[in-house]
Protein backbone atom coordinates (compact mmCIF):
# COMPACT_ATOMS: atom_id res chain seq x y z
CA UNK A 1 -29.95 3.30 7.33
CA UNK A 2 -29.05 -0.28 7.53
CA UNK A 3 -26.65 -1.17 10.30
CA UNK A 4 -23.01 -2.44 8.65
CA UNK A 5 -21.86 -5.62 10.20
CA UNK A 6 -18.14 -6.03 12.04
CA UNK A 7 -15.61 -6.91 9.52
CA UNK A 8 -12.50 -8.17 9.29
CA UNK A 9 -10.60 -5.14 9.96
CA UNK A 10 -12.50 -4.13 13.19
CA UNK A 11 -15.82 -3.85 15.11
CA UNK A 12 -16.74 -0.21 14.02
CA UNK A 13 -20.29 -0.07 13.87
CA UNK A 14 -21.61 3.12 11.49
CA UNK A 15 -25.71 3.80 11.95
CA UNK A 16 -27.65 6.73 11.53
CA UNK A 17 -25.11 9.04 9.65
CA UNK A 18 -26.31 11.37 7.28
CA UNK A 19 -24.69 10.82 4.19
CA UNK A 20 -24.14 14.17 2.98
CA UNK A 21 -22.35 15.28 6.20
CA UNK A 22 -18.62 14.01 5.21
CA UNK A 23 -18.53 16.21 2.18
CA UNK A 24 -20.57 19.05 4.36
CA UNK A 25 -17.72 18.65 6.74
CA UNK A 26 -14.89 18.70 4.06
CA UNK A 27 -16.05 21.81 2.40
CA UNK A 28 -16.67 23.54 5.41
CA UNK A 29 -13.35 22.92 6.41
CA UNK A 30 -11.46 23.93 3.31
CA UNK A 31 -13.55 27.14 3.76
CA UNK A 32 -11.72 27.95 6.80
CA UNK A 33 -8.87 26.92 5.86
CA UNK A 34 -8.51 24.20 8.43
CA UNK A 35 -6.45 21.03 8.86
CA UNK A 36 -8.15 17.70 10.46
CA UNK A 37 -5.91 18.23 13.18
CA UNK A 38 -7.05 21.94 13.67
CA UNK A 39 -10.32 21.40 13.01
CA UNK A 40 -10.36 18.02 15.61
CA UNK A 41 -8.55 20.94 18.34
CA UNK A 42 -11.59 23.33 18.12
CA UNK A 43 -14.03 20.31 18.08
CA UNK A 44 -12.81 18.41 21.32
CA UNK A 45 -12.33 15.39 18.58
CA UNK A 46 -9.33 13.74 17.76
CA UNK A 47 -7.92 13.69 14.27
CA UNK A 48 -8.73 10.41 14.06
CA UNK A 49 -12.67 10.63 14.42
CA UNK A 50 -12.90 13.22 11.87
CA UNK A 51 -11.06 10.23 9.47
CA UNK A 52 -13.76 8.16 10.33
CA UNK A 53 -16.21 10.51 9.81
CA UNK A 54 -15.09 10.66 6.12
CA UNK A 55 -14.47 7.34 5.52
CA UNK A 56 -18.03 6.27 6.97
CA UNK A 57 -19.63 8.47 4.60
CA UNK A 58 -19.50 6.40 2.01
CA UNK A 59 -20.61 3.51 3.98
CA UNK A 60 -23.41 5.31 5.22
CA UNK A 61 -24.67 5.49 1.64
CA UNK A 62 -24.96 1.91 0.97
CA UNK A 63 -28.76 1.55 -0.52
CA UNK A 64 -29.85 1.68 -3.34
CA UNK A 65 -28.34 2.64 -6.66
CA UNK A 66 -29.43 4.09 -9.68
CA UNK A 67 -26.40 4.29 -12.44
CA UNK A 68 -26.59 3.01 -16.36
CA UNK A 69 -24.14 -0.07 -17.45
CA UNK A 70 -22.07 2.47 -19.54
CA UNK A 71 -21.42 4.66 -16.31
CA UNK A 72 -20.78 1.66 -13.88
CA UNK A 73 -18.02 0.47 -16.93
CA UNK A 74 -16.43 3.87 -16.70
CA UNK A 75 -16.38 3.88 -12.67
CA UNK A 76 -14.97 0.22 -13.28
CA UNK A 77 -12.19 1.19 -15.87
CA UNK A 78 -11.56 4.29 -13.85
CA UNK A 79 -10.44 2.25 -10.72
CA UNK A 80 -8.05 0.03 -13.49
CA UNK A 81 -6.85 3.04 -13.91
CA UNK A 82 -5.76 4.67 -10.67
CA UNK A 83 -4.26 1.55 -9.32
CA UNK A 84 -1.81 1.09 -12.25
CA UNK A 85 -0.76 4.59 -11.59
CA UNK A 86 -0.02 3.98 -8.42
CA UNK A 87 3.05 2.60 -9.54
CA UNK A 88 4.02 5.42 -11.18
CA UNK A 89 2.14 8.47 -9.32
CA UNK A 90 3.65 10.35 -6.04
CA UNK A 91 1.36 9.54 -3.54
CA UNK A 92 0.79 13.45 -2.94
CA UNK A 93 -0.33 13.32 -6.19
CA UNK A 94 -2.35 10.32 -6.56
CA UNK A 95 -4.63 11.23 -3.33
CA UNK A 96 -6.92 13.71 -4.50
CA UNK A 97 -7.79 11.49 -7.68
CA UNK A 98 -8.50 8.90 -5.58
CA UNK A 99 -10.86 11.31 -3.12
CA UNK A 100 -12.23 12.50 -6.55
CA UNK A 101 -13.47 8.85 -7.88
CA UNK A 102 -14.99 7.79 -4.70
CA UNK A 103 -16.68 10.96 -4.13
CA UNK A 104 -18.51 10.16 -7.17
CA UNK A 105 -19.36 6.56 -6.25
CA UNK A 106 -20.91 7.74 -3.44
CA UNK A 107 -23.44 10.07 -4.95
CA UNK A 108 -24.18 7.51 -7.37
CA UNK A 109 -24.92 5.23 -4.47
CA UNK A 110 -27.69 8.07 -3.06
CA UNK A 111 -29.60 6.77 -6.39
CA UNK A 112 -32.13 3.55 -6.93
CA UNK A 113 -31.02 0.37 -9.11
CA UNK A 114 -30.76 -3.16 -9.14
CA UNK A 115 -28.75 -5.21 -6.55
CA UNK A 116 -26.43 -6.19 -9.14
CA UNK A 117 -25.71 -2.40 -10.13
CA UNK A 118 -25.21 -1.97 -6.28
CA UNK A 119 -23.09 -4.70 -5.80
CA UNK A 120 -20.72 -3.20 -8.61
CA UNK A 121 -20.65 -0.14 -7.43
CA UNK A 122 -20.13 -1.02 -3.61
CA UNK A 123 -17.14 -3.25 -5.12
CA UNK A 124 -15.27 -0.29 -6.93
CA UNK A 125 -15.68 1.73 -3.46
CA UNK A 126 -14.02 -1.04 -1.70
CA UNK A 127 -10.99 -0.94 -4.45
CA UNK A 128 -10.87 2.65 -3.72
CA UNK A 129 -10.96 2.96 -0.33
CA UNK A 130 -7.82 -0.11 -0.04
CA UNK A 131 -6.47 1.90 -2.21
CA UNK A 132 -6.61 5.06 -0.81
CA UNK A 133 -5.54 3.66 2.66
CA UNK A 134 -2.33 2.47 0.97
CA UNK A 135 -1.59 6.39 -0.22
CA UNK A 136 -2.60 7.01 3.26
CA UNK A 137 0.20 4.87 4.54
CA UNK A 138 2.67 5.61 2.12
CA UNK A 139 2.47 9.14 3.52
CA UNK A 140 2.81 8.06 6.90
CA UNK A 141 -0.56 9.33 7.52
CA UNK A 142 -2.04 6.83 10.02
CA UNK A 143 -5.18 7.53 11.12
CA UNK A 144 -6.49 8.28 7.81
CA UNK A 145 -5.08 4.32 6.78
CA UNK A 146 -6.70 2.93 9.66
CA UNK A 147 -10.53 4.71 9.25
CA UNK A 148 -10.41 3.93 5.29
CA UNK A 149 -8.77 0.37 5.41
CA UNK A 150 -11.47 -0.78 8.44
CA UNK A 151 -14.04 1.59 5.39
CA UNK A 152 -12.86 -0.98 2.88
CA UNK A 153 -13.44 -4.00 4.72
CA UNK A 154 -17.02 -3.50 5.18
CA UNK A 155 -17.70 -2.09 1.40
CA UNK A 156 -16.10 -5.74 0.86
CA UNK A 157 -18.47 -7.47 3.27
CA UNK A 158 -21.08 -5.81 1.96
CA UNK A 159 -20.15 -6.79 -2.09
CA UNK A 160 -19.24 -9.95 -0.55
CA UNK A 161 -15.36 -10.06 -2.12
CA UNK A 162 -13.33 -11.72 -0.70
CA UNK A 163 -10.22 -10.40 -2.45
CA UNK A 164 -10.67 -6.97 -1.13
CA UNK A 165 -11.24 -8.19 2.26
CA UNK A 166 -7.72 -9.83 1.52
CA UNK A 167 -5.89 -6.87 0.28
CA UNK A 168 -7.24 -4.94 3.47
CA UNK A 169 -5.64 -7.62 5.59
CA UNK A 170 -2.13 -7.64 3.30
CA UNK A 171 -2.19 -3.96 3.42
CA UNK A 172 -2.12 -3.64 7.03
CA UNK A 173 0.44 -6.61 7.13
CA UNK A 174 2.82 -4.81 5.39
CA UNK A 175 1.67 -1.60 7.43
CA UNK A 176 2.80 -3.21 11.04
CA UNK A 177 5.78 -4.65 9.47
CA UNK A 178 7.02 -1.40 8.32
CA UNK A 179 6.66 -0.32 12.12
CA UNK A 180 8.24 -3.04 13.60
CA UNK A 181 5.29 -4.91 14.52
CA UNK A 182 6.37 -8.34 13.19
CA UNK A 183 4.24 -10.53 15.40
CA UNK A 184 1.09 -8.47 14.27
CA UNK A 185 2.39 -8.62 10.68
CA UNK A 186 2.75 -12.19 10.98
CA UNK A 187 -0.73 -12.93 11.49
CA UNK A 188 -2.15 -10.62 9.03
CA UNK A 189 -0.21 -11.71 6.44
CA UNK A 190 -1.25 -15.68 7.31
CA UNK A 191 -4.90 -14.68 8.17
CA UNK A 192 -4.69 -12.93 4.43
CA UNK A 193 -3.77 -15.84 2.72
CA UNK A 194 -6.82 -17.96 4.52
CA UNK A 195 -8.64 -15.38 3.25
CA UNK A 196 -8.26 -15.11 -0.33
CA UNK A 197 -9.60 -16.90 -3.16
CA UNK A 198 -6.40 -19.63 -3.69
CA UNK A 199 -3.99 -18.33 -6.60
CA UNK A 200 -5.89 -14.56 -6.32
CA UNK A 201 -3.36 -11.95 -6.73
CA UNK A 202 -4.36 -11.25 -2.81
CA UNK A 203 -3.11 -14.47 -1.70
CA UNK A 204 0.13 -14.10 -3.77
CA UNK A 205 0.89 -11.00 -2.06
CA UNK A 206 0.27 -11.88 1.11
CA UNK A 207 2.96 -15.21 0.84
CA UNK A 208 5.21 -12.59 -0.08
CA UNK A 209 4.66 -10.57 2.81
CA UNK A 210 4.71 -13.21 4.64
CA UNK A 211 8.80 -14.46 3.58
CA UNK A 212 9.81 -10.24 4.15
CA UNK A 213 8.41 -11.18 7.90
CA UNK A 214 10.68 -14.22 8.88
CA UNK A 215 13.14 -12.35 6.82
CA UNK A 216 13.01 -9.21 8.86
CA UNK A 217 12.94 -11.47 12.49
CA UNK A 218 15.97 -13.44 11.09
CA UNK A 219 14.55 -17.11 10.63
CA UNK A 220 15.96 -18.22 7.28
CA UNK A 221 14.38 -21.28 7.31
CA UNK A 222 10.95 -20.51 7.34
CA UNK A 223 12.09 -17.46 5.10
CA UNK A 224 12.97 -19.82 2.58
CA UNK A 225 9.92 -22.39 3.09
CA UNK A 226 7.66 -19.32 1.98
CA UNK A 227 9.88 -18.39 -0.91
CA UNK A 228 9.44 -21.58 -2.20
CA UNK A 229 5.67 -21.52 -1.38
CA UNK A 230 5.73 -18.55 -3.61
CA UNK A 231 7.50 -19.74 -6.30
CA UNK A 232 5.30 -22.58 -6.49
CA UNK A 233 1.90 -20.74 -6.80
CA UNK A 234 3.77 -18.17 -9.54
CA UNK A 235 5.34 -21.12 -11.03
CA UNK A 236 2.91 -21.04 -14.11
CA UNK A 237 1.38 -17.54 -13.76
CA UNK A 238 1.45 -15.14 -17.05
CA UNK A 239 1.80 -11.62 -16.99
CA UNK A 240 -1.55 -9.71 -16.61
CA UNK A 241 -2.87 -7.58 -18.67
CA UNK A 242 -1.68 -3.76 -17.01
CA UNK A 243 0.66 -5.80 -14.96
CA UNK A 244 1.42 -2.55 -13.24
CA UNK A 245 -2.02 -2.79 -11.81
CA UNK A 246 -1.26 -2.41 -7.74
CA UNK A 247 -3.97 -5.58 -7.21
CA UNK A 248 -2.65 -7.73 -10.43
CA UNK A 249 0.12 -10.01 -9.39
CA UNK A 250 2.75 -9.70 -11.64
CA UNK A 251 5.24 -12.69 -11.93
CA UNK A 252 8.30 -10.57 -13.03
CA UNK A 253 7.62 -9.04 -9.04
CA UNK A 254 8.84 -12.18 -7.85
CA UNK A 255 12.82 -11.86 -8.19
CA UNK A 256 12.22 -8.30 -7.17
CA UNK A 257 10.74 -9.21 -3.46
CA UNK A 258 12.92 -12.24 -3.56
CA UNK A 259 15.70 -9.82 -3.43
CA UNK A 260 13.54 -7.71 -0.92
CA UNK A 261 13.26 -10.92 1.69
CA UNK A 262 17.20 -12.29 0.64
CA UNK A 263 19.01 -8.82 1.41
CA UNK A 264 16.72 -8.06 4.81
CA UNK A 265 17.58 -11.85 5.66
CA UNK A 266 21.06 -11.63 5.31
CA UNK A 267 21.65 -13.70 3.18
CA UNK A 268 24.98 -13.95 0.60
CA UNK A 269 22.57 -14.42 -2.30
CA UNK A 270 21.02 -11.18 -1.72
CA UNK A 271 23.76 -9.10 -3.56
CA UNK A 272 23.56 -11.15 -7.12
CA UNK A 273 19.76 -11.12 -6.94
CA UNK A 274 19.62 -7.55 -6.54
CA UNK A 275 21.91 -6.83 -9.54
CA UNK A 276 19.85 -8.56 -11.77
CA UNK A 277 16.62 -7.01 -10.44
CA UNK A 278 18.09 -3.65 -10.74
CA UNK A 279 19.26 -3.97 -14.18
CA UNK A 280 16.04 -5.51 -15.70
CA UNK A 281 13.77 -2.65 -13.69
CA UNK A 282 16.54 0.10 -14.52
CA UNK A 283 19.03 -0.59 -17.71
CA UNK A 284 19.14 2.68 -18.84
CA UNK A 285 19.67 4.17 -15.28
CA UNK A 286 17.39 6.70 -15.62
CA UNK A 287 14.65 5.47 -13.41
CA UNK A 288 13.61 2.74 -15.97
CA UNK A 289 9.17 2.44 -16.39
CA UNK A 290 8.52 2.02 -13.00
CA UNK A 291 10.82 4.21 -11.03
CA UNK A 292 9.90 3.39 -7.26
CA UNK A 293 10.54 -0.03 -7.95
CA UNK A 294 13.82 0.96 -8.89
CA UNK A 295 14.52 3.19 -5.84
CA UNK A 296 13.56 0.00 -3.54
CA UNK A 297 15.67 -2.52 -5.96
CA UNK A 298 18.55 0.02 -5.24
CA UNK A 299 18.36 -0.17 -1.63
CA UNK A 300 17.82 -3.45 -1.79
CA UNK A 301 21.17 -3.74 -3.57
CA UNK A 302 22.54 -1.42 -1.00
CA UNK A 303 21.39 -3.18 2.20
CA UNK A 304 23.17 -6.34 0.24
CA UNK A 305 26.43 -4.34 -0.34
CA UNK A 306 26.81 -3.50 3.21
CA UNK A 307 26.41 -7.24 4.20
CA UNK A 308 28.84 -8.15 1.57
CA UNK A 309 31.33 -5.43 3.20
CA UNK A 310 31.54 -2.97 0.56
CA UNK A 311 29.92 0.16 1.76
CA UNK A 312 31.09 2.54 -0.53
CA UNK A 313 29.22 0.75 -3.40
CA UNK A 314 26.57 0.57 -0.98
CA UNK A 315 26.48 4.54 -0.08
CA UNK A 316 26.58 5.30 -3.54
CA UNK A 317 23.78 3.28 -4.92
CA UNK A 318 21.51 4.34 -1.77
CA UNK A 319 22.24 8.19 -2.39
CA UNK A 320 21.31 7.31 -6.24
CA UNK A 321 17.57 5.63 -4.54
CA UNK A 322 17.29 8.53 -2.21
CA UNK A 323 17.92 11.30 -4.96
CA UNK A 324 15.93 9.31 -6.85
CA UNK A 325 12.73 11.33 -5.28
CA UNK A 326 10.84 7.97 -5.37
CA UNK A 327 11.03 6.91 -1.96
CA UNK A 328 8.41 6.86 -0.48
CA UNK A 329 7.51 8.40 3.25
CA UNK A 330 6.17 4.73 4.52
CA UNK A 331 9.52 3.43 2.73
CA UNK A 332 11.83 6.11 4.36
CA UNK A 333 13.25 3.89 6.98
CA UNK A 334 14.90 1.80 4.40
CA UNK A 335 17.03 4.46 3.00
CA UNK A 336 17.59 5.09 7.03
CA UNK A 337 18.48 1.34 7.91
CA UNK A 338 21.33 1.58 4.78
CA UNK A 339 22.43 4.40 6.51
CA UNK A 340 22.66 3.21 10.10
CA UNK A 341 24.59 -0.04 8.51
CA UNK A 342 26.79 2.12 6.34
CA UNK A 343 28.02 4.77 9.23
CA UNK A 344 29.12 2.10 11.44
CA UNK A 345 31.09 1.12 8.77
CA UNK A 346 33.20 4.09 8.78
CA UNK A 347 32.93 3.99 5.14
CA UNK A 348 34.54 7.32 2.94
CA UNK A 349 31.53 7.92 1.08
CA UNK A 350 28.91 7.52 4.72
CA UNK A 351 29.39 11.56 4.78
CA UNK A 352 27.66 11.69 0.69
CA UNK A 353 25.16 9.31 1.94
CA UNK A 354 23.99 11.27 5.18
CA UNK A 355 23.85 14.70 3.04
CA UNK A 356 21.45 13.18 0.23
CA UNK A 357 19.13 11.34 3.15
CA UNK A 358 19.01 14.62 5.06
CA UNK A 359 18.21 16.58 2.25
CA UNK A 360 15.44 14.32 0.78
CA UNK A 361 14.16 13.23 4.17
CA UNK A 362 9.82 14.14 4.42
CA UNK A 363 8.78 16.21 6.73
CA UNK A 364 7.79 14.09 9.86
């Protein structure tokens, strides 16, 4: 097979992989009832190589293509459709449709076509594979982020889209910063925005991850320069169609992560922000469309509250996120940092808050 070239997201180089031997592996595993990490015990492999080996699969069949316009529409609408339900979808949940949709873009890609039917099809991959490395990571499962998000990366090369090359570089912004890395997520986020097409949704995002990064290492003022670099490029931006399409910028997002950057900053505005974020995402207080939101605009609110010194308010909204069930694993230490903050406190209500995080806490 052709040889892939390095891409943004690494140097892995995939050649001479049969391309039926991820799914071989996959079935032969769920035949013995094996984990990756089981499996990679009895092989001698890590867990990690046996990611790779599925995530290279569909690399490895990167040809030729033979698929009708009608089916390469459906593929197309199908991917529309999985990330606006990420939004909405437990990430447990949302996985194996995910797996399901690029398992068939990769037999279609063991077919003959044009270049332009290839192209399109090697394009949908690459919004499937960013996309499942972000359930990947919102389940804390690491290895499988890394082998799929370096997977997407090339698929981009290869369809030459520079978008998805930019999502794979937000994505693992937002990845490191979640872990503390904020010198790593720095320069992702910054090497992102180079990146993208100017105005993309990509290149959005990645300002915005950029301001939650000086927020998070406590410089306010270039917090605030790239708030205002992000108000400027949403200044005039209307609301796309499925705005709760995961790679569709939506403008009404922008109060919501300029609470996200205020109340990690510190800053006094934080609490009012938050209020009115909460309140448009959640009015009924029953979740609202877009529940997750709502659990992070609540401890958003909460992280505010404790700033503002009134932690009771504070435990009780963060118990209503937590209970919530729309936390997410990669989103966990959140609910744990309102905690921390709250307990040293000495608040009456800390004691509610620690039951509710230690009885929704995920496994580790």
């Amino acid at each position: 097979m052709e040889r892939v070239p390095p891409s943004c997201a690494g140097s892995v180089v995939v050649s001479h992989i049969d391309p039926r031997f991820g799914n071989q592996l996959r079935a032969l595993r769920a035949s013995r009832g094996l984990s990756l990490r089981a499996l990679g015990q009895l092989a001698h492999r890590a867990k990690s190589h046996l990611h790779d080996a599925e995530a290279n699969e569909l690399l490895a069949r990167v040809r030729a293509s033979d698929v009708s316009a009608e089916t390469l529409s459906r593929i197309e609408t199908g991917v529309d459709d999985l990330a606006s339900a990420y939004a909405t979808t437990r990430p447990v949940d949302l996985l194996p449709m995910v797996r399901r949709h690029l398992a068939y873009v990769g037999r279609l890609l063991d077919g003959r076509g044009t270049v332009a039917q290839r192209r399109r099809l090697i394009v949908a991959g690459g919004w499937l594979t960013v996309l499942r490395a972000t359930v990947h990571i919102d389940l804390e499962q690491g290895s499988a982020a890394d082998a799929h998000l370096a997977a997407a990366a090339k698929l981009a090369e290869h369809g030459e889209h520079a978008e998805i090359q930019a999502w794979c570089l937000e994505t693992r912004a937002w990845d490191r910063l979640t872990s503390g890395d904020h010198r790593q997520a720095l320069e992702l986020a910054q090497q992102a925005q180079r990146v993208a097409p100017r105005g993309s949704s990509a290149h959005i995002q990645a300002t915005a991850q950029e301001a939650r990064v000086w927020a998070r290492v406590g410089d306010v003022r270039q917090t605030r320069d790239a708030l205002d670099r992000l108000e400027r490029v949403t200044a005039n931006l209307s609301v796309p169609q499925r705005a709760e399409h995961h790679y569709r910028y939506d403008p009404t997002k922008a109060l919501a992560y300029t609470a996200t950057t205020l109340s990690w900053a510190g800053d006094p505005a934080a609490e009012q922000v938050a209020r009115v974020v909460l309140a448009e995402l959640d009015p009924r207080g029953d979740g609202g469309d877009r529940p997750r939101r709502s659990a992070s605009a609540r401890l958003d609110l909460a992280l505010a509250l404790v700033a503002a010194d009134q932690p009771d308010e504070a435990s009780m909204v963060a118990a209503e996120a937590i209970r919530s069930g729309r936390v997410v694993p990669s989103n966990w230490w959140r609910a744990r940092e309102v905690l921390r903050r709250v307990e040293q406190t000495g608040a009456k209500d800390a004691s509610a808050l620690r039951e509710a995080y230690e009885s929704y806490r995920p496994a580790s």
